[in-house]
Every structure is written in structure tokens, then in C-alpha cells.
Protein backbone atom coordinates (compact mmCIF):
# COMPACT_ATOMS: atom_id res chain seq x y z
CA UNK A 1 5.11 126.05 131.16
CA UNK A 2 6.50 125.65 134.71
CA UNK A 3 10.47 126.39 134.98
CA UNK A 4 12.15 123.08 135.39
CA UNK A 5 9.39 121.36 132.25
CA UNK A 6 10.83 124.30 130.01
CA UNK A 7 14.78 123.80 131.35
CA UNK A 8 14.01 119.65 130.82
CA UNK A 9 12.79 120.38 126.99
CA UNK A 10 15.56 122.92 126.37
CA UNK A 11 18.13 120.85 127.46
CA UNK A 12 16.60 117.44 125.43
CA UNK A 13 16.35 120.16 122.14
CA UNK A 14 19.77 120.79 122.59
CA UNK A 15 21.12 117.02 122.59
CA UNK A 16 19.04 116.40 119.64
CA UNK A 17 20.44 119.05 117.58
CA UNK A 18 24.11 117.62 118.67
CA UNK A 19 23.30 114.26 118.03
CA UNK A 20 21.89 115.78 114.52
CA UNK A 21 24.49 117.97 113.78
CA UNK A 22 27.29 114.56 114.29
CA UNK A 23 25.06 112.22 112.36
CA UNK A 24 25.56 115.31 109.42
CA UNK A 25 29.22 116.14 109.61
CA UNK A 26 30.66 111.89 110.50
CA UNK A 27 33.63 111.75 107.98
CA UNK A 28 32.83 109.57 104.66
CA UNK A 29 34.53 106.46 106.59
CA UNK A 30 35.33 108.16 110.10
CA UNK A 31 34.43 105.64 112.39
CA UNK A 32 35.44 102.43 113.34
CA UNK A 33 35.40 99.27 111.01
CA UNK A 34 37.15 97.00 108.52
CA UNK A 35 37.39 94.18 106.28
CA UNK A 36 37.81 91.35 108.93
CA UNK A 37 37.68 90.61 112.51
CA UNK A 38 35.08 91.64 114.98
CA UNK A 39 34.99 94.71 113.17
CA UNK A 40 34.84 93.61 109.79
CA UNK A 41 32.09 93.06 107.32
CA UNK A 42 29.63 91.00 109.19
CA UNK A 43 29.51 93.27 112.05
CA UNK A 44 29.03 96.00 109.58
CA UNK A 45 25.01 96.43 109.84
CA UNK A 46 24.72 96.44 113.25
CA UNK A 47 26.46 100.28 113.55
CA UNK A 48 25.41 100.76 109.88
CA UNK A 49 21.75 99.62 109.55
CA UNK A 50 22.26 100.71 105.30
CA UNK A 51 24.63 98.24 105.14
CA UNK A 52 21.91 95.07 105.93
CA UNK A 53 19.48 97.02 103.70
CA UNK A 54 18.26 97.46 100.19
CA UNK A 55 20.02 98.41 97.15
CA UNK A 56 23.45 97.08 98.33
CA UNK A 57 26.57 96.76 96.38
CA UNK A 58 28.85 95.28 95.04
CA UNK A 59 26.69 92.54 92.93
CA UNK A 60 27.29 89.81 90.32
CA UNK A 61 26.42 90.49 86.62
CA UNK A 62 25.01 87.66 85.14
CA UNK A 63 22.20 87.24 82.15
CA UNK A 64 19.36 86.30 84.22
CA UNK A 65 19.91 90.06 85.38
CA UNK A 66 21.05 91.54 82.45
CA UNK A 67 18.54 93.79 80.13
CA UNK A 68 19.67 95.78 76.79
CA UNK A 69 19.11 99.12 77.06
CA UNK A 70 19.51 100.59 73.84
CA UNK A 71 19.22 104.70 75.03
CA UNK A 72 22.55 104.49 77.04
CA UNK A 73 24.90 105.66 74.68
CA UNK A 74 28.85 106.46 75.05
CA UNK A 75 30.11 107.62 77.89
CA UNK A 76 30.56 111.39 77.91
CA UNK A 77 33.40 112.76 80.03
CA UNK A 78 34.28 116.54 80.39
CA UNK A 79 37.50 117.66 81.64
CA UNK A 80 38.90 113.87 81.49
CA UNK A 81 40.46 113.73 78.31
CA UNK A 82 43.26 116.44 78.98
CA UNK A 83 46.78 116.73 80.83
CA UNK A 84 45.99 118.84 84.67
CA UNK A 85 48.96 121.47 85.67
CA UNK A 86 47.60 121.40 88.88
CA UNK A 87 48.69 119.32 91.88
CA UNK A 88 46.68 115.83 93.13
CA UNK A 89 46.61 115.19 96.51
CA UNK A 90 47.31 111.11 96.86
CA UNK A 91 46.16 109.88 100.88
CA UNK A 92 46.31 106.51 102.92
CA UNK A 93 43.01 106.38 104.62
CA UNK A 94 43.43 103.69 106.33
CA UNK A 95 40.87 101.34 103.95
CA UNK A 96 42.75 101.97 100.34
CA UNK A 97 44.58 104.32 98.66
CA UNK A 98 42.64 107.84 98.00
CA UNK A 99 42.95 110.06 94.95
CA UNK A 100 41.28 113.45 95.59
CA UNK A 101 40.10 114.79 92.10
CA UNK A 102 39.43 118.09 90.75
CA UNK A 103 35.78 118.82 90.20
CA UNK A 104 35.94 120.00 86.83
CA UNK A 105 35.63 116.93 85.49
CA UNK A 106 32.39 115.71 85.57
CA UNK A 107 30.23 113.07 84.00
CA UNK A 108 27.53 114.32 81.04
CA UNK A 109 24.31 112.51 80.21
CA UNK A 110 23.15 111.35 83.55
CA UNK A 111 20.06 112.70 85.27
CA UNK A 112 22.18 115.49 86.21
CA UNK A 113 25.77 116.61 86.18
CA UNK A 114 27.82 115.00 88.49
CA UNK A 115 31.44 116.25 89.47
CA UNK A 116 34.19 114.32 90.37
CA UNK A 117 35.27 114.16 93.84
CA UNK A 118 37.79 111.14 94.60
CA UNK A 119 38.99 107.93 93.00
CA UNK A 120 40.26 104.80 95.05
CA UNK A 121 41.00 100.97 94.48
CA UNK A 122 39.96 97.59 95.93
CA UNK A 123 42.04 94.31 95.85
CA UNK A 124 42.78 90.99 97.56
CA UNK A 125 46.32 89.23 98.49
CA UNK A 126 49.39 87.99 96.89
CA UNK A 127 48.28 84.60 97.50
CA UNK A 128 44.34 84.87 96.61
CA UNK A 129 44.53 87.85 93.71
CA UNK A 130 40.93 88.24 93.29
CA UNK A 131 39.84 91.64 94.87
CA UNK A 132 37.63 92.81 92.65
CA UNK A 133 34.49 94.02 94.21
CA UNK A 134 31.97 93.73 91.36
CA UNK A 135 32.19 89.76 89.01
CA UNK A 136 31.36 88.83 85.87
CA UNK A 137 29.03 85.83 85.38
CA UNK A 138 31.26 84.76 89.07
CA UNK A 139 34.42 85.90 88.03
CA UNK A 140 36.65 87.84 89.93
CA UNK A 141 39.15 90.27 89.03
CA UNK A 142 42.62 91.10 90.29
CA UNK A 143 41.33 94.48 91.80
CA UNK A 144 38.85 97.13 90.65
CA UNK A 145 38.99 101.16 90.71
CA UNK A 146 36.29 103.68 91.60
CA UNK A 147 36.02 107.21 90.50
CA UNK A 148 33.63 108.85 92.60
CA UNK A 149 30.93 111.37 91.49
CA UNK A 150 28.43 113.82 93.62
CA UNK A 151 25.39 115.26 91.83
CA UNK A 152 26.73 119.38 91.81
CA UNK A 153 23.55 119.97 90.43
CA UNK A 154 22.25 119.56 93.41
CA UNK A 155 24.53 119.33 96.34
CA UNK A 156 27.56 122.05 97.28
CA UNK A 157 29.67 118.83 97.65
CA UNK A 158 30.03 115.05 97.95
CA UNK A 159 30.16 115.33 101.96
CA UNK A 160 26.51 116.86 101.50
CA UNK A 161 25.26 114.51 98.45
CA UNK A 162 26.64 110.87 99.52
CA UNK A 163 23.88 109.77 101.87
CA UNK A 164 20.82 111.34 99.70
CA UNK A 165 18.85 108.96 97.00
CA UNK A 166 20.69 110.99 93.89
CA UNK A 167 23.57 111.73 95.19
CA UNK A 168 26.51 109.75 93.96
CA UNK A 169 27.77 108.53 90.68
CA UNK A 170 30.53 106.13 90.60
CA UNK A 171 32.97 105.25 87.75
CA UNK A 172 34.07 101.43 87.97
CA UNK A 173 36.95 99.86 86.29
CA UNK A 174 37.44 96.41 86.15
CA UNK A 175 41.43 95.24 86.94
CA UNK A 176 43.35 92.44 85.44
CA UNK A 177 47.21 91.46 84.47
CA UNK A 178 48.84 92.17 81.60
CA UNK A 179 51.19 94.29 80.30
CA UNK A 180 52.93 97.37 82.49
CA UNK A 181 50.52 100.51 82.84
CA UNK A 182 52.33 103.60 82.79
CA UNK A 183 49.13 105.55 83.70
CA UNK A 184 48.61 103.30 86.64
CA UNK A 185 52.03 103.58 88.02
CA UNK A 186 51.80 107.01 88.58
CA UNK A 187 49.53 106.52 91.50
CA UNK A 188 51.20 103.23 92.25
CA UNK A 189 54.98 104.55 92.22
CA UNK A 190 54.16 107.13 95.43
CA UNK A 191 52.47 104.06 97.33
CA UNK A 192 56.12 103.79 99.28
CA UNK A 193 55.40 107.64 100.10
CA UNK A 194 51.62 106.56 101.99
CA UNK A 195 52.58 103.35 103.46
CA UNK A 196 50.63 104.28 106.90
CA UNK A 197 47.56 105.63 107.31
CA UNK A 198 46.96 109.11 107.31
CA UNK A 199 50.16 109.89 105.18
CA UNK A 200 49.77 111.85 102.12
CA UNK A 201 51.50 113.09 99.10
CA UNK A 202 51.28 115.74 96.41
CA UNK A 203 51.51 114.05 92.78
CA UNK A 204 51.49 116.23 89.46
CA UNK A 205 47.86 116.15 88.05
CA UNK A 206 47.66 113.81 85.10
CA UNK A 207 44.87 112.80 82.80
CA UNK A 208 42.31 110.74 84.39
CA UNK A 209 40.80 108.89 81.33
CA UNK A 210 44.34 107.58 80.69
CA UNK A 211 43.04 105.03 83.45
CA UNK A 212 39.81 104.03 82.21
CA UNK A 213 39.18 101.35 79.02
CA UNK A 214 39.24 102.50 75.65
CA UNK A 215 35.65 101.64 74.94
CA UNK A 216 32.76 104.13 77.05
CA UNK A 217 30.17 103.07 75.16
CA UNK A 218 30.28 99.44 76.67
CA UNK A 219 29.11 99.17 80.73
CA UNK A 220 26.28 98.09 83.19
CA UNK A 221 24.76 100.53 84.78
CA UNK A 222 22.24 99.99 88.27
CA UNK A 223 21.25 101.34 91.22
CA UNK A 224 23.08 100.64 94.40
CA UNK A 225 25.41 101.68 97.43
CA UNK A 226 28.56 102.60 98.85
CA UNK A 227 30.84 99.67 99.20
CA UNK A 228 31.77 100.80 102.61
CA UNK A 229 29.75 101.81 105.71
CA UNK A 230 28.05 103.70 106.11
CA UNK A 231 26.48 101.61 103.01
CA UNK A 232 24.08 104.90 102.20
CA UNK A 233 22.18 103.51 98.79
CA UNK A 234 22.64 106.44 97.10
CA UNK A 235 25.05 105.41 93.69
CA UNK A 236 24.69 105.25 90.36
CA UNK A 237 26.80 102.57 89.52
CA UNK A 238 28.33 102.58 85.96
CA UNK A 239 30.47 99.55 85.72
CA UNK A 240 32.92 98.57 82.33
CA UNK A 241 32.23 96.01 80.40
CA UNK A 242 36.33 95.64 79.33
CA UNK A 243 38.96 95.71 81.88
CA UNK A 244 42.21 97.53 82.26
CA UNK A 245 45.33 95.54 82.49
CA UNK A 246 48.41 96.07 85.04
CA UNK A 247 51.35 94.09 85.22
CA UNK A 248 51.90 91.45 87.99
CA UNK A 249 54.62 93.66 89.77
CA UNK A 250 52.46 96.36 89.86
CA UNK A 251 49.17 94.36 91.54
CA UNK A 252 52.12 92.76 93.77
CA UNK A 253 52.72 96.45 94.90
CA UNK A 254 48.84 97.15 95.44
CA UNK A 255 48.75 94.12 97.28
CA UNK A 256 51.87 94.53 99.64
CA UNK A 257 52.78 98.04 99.79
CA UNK A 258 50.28 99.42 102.13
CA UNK A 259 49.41 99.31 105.60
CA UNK A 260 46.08 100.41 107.71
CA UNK A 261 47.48 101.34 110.95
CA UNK A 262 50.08 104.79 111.84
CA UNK A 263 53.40 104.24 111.21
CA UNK A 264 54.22 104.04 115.08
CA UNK A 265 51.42 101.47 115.54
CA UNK A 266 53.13 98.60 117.32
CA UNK A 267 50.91 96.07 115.81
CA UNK A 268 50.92 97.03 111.72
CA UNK A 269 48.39 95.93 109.81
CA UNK A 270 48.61 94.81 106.21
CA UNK A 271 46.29 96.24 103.35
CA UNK A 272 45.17 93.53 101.99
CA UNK A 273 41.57 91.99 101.13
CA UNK A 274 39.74 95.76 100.91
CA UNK A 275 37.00 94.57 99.21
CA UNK A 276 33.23 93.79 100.01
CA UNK A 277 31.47 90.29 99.43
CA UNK A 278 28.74 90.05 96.48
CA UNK A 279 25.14 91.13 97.98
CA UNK A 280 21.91 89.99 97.22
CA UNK A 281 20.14 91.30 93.81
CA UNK A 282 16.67 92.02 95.79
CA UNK A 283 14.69 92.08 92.49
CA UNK A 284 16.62 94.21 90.62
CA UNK A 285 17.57 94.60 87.28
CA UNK A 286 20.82 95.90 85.43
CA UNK A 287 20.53 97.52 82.12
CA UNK A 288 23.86 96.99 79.61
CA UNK A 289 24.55 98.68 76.77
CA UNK A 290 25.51 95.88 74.51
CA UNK A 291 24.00 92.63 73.65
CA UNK A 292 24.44 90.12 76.25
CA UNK A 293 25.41 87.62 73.60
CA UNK A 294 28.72 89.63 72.93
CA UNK A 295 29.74 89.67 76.30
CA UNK A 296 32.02 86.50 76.07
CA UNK A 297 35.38 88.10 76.86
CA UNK A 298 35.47 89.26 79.99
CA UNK A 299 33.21 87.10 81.87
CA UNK A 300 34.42 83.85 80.06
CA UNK A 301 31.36 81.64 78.67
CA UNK A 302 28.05 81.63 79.38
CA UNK A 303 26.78 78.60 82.01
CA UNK A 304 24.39 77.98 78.85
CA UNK A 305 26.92 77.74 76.42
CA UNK A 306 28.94 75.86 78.77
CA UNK A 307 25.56 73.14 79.03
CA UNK A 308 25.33 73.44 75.25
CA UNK A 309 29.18 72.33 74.76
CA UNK A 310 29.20 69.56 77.29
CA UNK A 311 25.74 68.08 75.86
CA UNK A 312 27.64 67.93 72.16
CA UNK A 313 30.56 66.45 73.79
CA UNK A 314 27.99 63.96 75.18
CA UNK A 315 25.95 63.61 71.76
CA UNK A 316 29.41 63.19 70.17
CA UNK A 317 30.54 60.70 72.29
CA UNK A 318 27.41 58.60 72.38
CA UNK A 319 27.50 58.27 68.37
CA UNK A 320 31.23 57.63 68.31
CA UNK A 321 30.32 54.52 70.63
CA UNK A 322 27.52 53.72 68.35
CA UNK A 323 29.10 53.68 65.18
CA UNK A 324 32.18 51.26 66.91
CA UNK A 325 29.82 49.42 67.97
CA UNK A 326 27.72 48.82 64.33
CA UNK A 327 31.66 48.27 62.79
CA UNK A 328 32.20 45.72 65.44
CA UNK A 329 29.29 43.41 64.65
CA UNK A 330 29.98 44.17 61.22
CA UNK A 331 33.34 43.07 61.09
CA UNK A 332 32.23 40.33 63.23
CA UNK A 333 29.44 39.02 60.68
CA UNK A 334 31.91 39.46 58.25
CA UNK A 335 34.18 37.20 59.04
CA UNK A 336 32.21 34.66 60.05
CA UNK A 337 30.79 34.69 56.74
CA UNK A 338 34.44 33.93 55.43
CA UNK A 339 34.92 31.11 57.60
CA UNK A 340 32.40 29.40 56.52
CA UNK A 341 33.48 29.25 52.80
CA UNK A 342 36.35 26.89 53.47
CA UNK A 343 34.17 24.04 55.31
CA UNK A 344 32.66 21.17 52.61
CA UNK A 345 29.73 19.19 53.59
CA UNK A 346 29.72 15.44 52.62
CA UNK A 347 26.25 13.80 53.18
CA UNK A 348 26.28 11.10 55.90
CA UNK A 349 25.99 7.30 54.66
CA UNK A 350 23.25 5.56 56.69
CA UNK A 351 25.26 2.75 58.60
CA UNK A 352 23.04 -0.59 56.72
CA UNK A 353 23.74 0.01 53.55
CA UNK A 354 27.21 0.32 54.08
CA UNK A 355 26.69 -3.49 55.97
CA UNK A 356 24.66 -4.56 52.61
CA UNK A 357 28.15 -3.24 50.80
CA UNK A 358 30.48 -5.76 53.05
């Protein structure tokens, strides 16, 4: 090969391998984009091709989708279920609030182990609280927490596992008001501590499952994506059937304490509205653990039960007419008939013989 041919193919080797090696080590949300404006979720897919894909998530549980799986069994956690005397590193990122976990805890029963890695939160606005990113038959909730999961099985870590097919498992946990949390407000008591992005804190470790629902044997479970760009489709999604509740002060402070620019930007930024819009299903299917037919609580009623109701109401109302109705003309005959007891009939005298009579 001539000099300058084998220079020219050196040189485009090289630039591949760079262009490699940054497509590899990009930061889990390091470039440029949000929730709104020119950046924001429409705009997404055209620096994220994942993101207009397959497979996307967040989606809409309804029964049309829903099938009974009856092998998914209780949840198994290990290392959740127990107080950590180590320190937790809490971090504004600029998107939510970031949580980075220890990874001996870990999720048992899935295809493989999967270790924790991070938890962080999604929510909406003081004046439109629905920032759930996952609904219920179309039902929003007030905001909705992710613990995040890389197959260790597999993978040295979640940098290395998040954009590959089995990578990620995700905890989700439905959000909703209610009482105070205690467990909650140990995250959400330090958020004065992160306001900007980029600031951090050291929190004492706690016990995770303290912030997931009582019952693990009750979820949906499908296959689908990051939330974020770069939208890789590479979750296991395991979502709770029953929500946790927070008090309204504390989803106030979600929604108000937080910013997305530096502290020194001139031109701060609310947090507020992190969450991604529903995407389409795509032919898939999402296998529950329960019976659909139980699942009346958190989603509310069922559109057919909903039909069902408002056609008794309509039966109901139809016969109530009716039966007025038949008591009307009853009543009506009725009386009549009554009337016409007091009238006595005399029979006419023909008008000659009363002149033979004169």
C-alpha cells in the first residue's frame, strides 16, 4: 500500500475508534436535553434514535394489555430489608434527584441477579400534581420512584450494562398523598442541601425497602426502556400494583424545592414536570401477578364496569318511568270509573206523546 493510502486509513481508524470509544463512555444522561422546550421531549429522537423506537417506556396499564401470569411470585429482595451503617451519596443531576445505592442489594428471581445501582423520582407541578410516569387504566399519580438495577451477572457495572438487551432492571413505585412518610423524608429533608444541579450530599444509609409497598407479590412486569435519552430498550420493568403515600407538604417540596441549572446560573430553572409522556404499546403484552378483576383500587373502575353501571342506571331509570307511567293511567281509569257512579240516566220521553198528554 502506497504511503499517503496507508497514512489516509490510519488516520480514518483512528477517528473511528474515538468516535467509538465516546459513544462507550457518554455519561448515563451527559448530554444535552430536557423535559420542554426545543430541547425537550419531542426533539428527543432526533439525537436519540432509541427514543422514537421500539420497546419504549413509560406505558399505560390497562386490561386489554393485561395477562395473569401465575409463575411470578413475591418479590425477593436481598440486602433491602436491613438498616446500612454506611454513608449514601444524595446528587442533583440536573433532571431529578439521584440516590446512589450500594450494590449489595440486589433483586433474586429474575433471569439473573441484578444489583442495585441508583434510585431517583419523577413528578409534575404544584398546580398539575400528576407526575407519575407509568398510569393505571389513565390515571396518573402524584409522582413515581425508580430503583435502578444492572444485571452483575453479566456486566462489571450499570455504566457497562444500561444500553445492552439484559441489562437493566428497574424497581417502580407508584406515588400518592396521604399521610407523612418518615422513610421518604429522609431523602426529601436534604433536598434544601441539592437545590442546584451538580450539588451533592452525604446522608446516613437507611433501609431501602422502608420505601417500597408492603405487598411484593403484587406488580406488572414488561419489557421496555429508559425513561430518559438515551431511551436504550434495555429494562425490565417491574411496576407495583399498590402505591406509597406522602403527605401533601412533602410532594409540595418534590415539586418546588429543586432547580436544574448551577446555582450561579442567571436564568434558574425550576424542577418541575420530570416526567415522560405515555408511549405506544407496539404489540406488547404485560404480565401481572394478580387477577385483573382485583385490581379496582388503584386504578379506580374498570371502563367496563363503568358501561355496566351506567347501562343499570339506564335500565333503572327506564322502568321507574314505566311503572309511573302504568300508575298514571291507572289512577286515571280509576277515577273515571268513580265519576261515573254519581250520574243517573232517565230515559228520554218522545216529544208526541207528551202532546197526546196535554
Amino acid at each position: 500500500m502506497p504511503a499517503p493510502s496507508f497514512l489516509l486509513a490510519g488516520a480514518t481508524l483512528l477517528i473511528l475508534l474515538f468516535e467509538a470509544r465516546t459513544v462507550i463512555s457518554a455519561p448515563f444522561n451527559g448530554s444535552k436535553w430536557t423535559y420542554g422546550g426545543p430541547d425537550g421531549e419531542k426533539a428527543w429522537s432526533r439525537s436519540y434514535p432509541f427514543c422514537g423506537g421500539q420497546l419504549q417506556s413509560p406505558i399505560d396499564f390497562h386490561s386489554d394489555i393485561l395477562k395473569y401470569d401465575s409463575s411470578l411470585a413475591t418479590l425477593e429482595l436481598g440486602g433491602y430489608n436491613a438498616s446500612h451503617p454506611g454513608i449514601f451519596n444524595l446528587t442533583n443531576n440536573g433532571h431529578s434527584v439521584k440516590l446512589s445505592l450500594p450494590t449489595h442489594l440486589y433483586i433474586r428471581g429474575l433471569p439473573a441477579r441484578f444489583s442495585a445501582a441508583e434510585l431517583h423520582m419523577h413528578w409534575g407541578n404544584p398546580n398539575d400534581p400528576r407526575g407519575s410516569e407509568h398510569t393505571i387504566a389513565g390515571k396518573h399519580f402524584a409522582a413515581e420512584l425508580h430503583i435502578v438495577h444492572y444485571n452483575s451477572d453479566r456486566y462489571p457495572d450499570a455504566a457497562t450494562a444500561f444500553d445492552k438487551p439484559d441489562g437493566l432492571a428497574v424497581l417502580a413505585v407508584l406515588i400518592e398523598v396521604g399521610p407523612f412518610n418518615p422513610s421518604y423524608d429522609k431523602i426529601f429533608s436534604q433536598f434544601q442541601n441539592i437545590k442546584y444541579k451538580d450539588q451533592k450530599v452525604s446522608i446516613q444509609g437507611f433501609d431501602i425497602q422502608e420505601l417500597l409497598p408492603d405487598r411484593l407479590d403484587e406488580y406488572y412486569r414488561y419489557n421496555g426502556s429508559l425513561t430518559t435519552p438515551p431511551c436504550y430498550p434495555s429494562v425490565l420493568w417491574t411496576v407495583f400494583r399498590n402505591p406509597i403515600r406522602i403527605s401533601q407538604d412533602q410532594l409540595l417540596a418534590l415539586e418546588t424545592a429543586l432547580y436544574c441549572t448551577l446555582m450561579d446560573d442567571p436564568s434558574p430553572l425550576e424542577m418541575v414536570n420530570n416526567y415522560r409522556h405515555i408511549q405506544e404499546l407496539k404489540e406488547r403484552f404485560v404480565y401481572v401477578s394478580f387477577h385483573q378483576d382485583q385490581d379496582l383500587v388503584a386504578a379506580g373502575l374498570s371502563m367496563g364496569i363503568i358501561l355496566s353501571v351506567a347501562l343499570a342506571c339506564v335500565l333503572g331509570v327506564c322502568l321507574v318511568l314505566a311503572v309511573s307511567l302504568w300508575l298514571f293511567r291507572r289512577r286515571k281509569q280509576t277515577k273515571k270509573g268513580e265519576d261515573n257512579k254519581g250520574v243517573i240516566y232517565k230515559p228520554a220521553v218522545k216529544e208526541d206523546a207528551d202532546s197526546s198528554n196535554a
